[in-house]
PDB file of N, CA and C in Angstrom:
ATOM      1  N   UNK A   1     -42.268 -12.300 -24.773  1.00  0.00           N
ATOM      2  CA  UNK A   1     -40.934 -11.967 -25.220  1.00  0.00           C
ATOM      3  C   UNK A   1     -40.335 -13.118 -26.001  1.00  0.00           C
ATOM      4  N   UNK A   2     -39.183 -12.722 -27.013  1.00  0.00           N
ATOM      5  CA  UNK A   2     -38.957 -13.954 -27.818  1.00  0.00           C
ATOM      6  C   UNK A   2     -37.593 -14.367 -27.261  1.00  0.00           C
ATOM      7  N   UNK A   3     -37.053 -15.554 -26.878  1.00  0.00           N
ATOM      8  CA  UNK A   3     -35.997 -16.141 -26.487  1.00  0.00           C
ATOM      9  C   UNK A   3     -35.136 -15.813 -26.755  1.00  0.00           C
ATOM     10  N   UNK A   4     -34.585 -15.129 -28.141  1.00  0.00           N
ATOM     11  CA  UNK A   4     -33.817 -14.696 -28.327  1.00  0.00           C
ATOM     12  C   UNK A   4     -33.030 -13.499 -27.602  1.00  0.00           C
ATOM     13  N   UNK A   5     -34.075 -12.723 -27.750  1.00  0.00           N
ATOM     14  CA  UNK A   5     -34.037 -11.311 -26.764  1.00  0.00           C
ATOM     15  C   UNK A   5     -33.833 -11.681 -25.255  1.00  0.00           C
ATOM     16  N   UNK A   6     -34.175 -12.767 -24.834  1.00  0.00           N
ATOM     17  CA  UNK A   6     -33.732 -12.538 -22.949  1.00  0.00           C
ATOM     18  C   UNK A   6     -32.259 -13.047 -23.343  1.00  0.00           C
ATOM     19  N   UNK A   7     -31.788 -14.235 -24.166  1.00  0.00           N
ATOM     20  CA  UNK A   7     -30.638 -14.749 -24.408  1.00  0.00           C
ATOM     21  C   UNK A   7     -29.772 -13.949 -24.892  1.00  0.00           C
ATOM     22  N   UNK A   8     -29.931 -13.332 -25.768  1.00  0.00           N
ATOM     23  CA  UNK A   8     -28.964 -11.734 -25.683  1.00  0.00           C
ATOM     24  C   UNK A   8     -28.854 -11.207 -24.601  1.00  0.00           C
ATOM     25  N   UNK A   9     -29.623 -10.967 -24.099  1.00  0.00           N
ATOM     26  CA  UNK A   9     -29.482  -9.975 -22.571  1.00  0.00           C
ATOM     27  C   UNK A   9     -29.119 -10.692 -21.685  1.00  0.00           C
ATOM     28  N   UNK A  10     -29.193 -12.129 -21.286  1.00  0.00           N
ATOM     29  CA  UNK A  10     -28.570 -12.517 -20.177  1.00  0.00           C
ATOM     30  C   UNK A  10     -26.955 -12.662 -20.779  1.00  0.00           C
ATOM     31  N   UNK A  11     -26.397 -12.677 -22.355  1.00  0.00           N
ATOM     32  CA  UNK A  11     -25.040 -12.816 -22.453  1.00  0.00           C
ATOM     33  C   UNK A  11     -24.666 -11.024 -22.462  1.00  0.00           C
ATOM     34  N   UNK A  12     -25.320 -10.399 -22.521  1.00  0.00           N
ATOM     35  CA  UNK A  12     -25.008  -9.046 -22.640  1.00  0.00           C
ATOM     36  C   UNK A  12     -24.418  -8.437 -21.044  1.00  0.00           C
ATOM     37  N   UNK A  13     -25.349  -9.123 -20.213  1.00  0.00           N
ATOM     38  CA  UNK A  13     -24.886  -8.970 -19.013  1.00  0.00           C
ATOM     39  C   UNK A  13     -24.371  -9.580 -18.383  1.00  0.00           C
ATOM     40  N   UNK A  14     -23.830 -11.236 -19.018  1.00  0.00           N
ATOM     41  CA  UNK A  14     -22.259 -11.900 -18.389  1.00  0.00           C
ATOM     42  C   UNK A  14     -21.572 -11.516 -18.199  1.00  0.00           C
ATOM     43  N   UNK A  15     -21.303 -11.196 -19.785  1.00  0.00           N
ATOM     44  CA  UNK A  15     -19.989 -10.286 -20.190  1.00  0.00           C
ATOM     45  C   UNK A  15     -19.491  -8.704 -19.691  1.00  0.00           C
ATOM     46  N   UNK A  16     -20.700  -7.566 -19.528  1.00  0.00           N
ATOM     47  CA  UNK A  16     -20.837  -6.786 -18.286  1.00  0.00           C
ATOM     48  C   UNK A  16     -20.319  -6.922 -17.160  1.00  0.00           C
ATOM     49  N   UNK A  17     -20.680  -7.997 -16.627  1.00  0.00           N
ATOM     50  CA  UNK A  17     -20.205  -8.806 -15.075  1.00  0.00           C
ATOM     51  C   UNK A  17     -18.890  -8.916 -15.178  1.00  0.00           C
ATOM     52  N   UNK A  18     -18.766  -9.800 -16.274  1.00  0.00           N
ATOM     53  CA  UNK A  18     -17.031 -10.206 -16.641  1.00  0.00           C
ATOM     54  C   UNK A  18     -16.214  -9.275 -16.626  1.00  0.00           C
ATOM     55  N   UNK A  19     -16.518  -8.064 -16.997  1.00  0.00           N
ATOM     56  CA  UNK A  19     -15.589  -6.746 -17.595  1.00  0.00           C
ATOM     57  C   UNK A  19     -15.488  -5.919 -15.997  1.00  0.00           C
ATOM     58  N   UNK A  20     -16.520  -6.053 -15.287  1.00  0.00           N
ATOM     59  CA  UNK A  20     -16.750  -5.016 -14.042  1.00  0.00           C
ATOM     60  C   UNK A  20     -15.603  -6.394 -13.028  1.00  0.00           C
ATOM     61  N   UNK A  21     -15.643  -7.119 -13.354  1.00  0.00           N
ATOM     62  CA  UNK A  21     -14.901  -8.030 -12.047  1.00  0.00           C
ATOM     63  C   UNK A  21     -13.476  -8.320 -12.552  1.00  0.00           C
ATOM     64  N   UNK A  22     -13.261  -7.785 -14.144  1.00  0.00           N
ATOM     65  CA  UNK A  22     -11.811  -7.782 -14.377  1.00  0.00           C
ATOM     66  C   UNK A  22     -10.819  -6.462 -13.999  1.00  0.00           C
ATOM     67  N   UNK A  23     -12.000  -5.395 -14.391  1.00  0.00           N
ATOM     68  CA  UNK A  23     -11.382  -4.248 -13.861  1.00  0.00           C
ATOM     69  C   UNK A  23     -11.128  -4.043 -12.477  1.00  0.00           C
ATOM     70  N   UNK A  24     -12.138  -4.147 -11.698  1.00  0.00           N
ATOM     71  CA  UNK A  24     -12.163  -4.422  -9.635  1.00  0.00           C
ATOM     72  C   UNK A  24     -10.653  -5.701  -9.823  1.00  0.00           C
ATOM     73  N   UNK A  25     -10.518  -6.178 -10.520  1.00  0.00           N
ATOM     74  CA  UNK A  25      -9.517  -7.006  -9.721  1.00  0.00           C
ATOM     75  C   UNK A  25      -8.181  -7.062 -10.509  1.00  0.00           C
ATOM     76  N   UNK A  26      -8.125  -5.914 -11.450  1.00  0.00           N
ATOM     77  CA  UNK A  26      -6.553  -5.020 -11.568  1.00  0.00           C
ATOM     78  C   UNK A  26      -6.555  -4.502 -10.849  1.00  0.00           C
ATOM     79  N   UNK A  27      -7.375  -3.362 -10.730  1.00  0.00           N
ATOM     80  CA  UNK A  27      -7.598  -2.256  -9.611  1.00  0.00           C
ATOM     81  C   UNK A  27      -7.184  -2.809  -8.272  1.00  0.00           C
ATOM     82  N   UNK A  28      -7.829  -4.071  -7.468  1.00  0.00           N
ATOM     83  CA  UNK A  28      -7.004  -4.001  -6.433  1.00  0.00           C
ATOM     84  C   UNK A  28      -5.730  -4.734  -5.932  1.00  0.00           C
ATOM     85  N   UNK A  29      -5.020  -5.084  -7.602  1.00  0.00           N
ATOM     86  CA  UNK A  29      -3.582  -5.804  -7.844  1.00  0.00           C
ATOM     87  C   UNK A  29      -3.244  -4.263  -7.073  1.00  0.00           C
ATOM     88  N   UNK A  30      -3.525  -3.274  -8.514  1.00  0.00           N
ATOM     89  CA  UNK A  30      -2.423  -2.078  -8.564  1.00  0.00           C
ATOM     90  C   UNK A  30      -2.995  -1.366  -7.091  1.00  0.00           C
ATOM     91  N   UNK A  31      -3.918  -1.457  -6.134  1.00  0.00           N
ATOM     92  CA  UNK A  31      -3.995  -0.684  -4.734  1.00  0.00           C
ATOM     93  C   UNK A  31      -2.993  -1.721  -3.951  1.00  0.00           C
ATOM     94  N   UNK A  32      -2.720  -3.040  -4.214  1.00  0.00           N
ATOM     95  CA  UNK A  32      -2.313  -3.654  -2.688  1.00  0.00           C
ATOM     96  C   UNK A  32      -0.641  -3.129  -3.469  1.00  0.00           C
ATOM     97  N   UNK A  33      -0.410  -3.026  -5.037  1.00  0.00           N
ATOM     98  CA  UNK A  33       0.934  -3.082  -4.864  1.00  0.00           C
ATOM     99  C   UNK A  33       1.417  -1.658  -4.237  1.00  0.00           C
ATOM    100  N   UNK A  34       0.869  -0.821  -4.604  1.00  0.00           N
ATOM    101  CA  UNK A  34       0.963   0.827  -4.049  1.00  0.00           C
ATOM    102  C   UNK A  34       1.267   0.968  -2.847  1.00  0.00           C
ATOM    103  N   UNK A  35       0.117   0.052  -1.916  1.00  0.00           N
ATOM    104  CA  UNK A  35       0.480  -0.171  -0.272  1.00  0.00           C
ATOM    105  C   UNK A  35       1.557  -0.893  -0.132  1.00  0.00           C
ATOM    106  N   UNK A  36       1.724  -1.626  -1.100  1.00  0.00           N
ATOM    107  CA  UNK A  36       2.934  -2.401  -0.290  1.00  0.00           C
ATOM    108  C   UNK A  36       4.168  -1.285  -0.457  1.00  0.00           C
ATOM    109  N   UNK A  37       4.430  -0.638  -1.960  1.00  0.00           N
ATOM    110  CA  UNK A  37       5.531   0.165  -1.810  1.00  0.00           C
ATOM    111  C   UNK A  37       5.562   1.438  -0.704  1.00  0.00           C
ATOM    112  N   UNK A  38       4.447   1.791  -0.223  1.00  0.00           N
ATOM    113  CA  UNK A  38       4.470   2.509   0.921  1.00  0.00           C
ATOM    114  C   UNK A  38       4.703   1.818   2.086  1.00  0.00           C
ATOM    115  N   UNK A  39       4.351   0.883   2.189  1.00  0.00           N
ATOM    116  CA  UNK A  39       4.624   0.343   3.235  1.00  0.00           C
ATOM    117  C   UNK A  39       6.518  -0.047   3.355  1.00  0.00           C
ATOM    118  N   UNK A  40       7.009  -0.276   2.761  1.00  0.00           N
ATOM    119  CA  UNK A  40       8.683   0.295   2.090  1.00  0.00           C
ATOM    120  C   UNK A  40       9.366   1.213   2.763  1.00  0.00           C
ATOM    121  N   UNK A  41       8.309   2.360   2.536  1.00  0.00           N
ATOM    122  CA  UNK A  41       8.704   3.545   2.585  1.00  0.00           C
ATOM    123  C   UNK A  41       8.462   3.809   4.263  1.00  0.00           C
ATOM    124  N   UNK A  42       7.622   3.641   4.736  1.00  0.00           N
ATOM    125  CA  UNK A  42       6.926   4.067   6.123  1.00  0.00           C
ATOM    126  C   UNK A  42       8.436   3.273   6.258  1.00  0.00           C
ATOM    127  N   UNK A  43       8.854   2.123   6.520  1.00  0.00           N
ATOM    128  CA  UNK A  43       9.537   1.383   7.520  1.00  0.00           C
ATOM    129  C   UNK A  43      11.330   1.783   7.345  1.00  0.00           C
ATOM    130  N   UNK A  44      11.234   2.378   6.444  1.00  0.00           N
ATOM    131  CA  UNK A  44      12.558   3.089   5.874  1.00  0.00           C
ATOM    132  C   UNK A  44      12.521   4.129   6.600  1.00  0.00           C
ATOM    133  N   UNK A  45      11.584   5.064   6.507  1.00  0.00           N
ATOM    134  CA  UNK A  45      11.318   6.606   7.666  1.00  0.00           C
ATOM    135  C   UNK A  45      11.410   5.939   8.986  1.00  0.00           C
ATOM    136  N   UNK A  46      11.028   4.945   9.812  1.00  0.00           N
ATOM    137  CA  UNK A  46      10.272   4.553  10.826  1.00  0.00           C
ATOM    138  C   UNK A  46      12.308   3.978  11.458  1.00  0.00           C
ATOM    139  N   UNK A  47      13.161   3.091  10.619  1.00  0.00           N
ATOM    140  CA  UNK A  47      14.389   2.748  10.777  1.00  0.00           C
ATOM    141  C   UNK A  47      15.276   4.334  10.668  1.00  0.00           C
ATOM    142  N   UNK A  48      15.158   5.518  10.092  1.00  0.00           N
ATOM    143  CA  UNK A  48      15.912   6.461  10.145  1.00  0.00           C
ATOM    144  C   UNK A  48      15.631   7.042  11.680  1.00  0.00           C
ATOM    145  N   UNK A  49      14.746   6.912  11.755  1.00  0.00           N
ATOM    146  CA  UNK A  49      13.825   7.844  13.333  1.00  0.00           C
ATOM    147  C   UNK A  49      14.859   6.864  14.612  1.00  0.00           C
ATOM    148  N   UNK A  50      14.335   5.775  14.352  1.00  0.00           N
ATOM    149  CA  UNK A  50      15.065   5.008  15.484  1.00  0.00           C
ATOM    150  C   UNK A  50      16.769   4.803  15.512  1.00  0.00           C
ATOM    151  N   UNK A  51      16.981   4.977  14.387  1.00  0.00           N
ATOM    152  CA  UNK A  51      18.572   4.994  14.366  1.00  0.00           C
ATOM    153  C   UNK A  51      18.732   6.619  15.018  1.00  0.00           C
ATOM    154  N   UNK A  52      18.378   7.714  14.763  1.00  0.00           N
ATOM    155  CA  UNK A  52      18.432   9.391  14.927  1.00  0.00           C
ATOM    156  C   UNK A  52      18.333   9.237  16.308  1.00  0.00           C
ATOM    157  N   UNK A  53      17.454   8.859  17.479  1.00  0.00           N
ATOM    158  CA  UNK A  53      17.153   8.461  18.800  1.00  0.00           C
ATOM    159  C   UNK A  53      18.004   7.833  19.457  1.00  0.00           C
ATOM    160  N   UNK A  54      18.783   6.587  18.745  1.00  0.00           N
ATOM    161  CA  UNK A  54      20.151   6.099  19.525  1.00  0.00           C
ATOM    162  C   UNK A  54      21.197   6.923  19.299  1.00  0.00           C
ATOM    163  N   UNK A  55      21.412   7.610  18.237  1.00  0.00           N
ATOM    164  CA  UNK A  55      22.041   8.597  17.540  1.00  0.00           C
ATOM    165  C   UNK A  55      22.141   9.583  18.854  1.00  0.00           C
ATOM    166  N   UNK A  56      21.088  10.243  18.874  1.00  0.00           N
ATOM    167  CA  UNK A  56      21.017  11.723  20.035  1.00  0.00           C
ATOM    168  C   UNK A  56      21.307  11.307  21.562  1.00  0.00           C
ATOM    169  N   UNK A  57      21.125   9.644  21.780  1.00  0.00           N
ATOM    170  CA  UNK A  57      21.106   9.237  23.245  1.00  0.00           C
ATOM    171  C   UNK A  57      22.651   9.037  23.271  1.00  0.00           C
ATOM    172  N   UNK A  58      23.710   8.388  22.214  1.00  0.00           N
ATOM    173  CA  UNK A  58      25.169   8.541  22.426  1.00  0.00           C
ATOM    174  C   UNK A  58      25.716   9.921  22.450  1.00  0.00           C
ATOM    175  N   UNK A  59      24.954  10.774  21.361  1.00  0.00           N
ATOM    176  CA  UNK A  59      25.632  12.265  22.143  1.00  0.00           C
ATOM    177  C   UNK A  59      25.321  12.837  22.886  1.00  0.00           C
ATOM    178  N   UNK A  60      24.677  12.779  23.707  1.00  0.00           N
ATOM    179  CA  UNK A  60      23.765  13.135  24.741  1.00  0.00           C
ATOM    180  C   UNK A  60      24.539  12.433  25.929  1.00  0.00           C
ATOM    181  N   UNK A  61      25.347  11.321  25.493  1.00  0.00           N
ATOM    182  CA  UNK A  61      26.403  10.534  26.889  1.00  0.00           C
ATOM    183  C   UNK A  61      27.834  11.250  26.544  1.00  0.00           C
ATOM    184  N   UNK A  62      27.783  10.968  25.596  1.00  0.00           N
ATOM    185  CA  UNK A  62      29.294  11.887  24.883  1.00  0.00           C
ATOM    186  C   UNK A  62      29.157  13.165  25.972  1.00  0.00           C
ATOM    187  N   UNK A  63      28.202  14.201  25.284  1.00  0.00           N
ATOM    188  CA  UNK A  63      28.696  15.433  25.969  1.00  0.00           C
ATOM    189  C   UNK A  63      28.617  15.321  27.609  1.00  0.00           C
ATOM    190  N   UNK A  64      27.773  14.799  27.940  1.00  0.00           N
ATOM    191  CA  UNK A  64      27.749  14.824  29.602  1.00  0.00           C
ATOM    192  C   UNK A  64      29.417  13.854  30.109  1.00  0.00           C
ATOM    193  N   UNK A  65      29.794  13.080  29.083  1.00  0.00           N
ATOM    194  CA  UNK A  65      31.155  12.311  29.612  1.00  0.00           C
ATOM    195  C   UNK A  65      32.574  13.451  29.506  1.00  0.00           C
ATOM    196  N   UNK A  66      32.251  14.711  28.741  1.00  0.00           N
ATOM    197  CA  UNK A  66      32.867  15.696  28.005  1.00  0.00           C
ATOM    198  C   UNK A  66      32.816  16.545  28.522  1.00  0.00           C
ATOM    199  N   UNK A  67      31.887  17.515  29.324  1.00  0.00           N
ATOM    200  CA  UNK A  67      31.601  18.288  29.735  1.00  0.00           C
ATOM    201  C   UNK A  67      32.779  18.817  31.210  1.00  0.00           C
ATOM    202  N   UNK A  68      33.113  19.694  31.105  1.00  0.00           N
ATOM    203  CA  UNK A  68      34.283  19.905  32.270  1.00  0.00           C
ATOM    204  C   UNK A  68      33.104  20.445  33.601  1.00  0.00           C
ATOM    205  N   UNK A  69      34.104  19.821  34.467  1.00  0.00           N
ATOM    206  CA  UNK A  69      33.752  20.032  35.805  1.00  0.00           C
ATOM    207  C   UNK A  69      33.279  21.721  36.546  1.00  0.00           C
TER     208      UNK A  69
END
């Protein structure tokens, strides 16, 4: 084989390498930022739930403090 030809091919497949490890590592910018905005979101649902629960446990004292004899 002539030198030339493996030396093409080993830069043919740097640059290959280069392109496959730039894309994998947007790709998992834009997956962790996605999780993180869900993760946002879960703890926003997760604070409505627990506020709704102290919520139902004061009316839940209310009416029993309310309730006639």
């Amino acid at each position: 084989m002539d030198w030339a030809t493996i030396l093409v091919a080993v830069i043919t497949a740097g640059f290959a390498f280069l392109g496959v490890y730039m894309s994998n590592r947007k790709q998992a910018a834009l997956m962790a930022y996605r999780l993180e905005k869900l993760e946002n979101k879960v703890d926003k649902h997760n604070s409505v739930v627990e506020r709704m629960y102290k919520l139902e446990s004061r009316m839940e004292t209310l009416e029993r403090t309310l309730k006639p004899n």
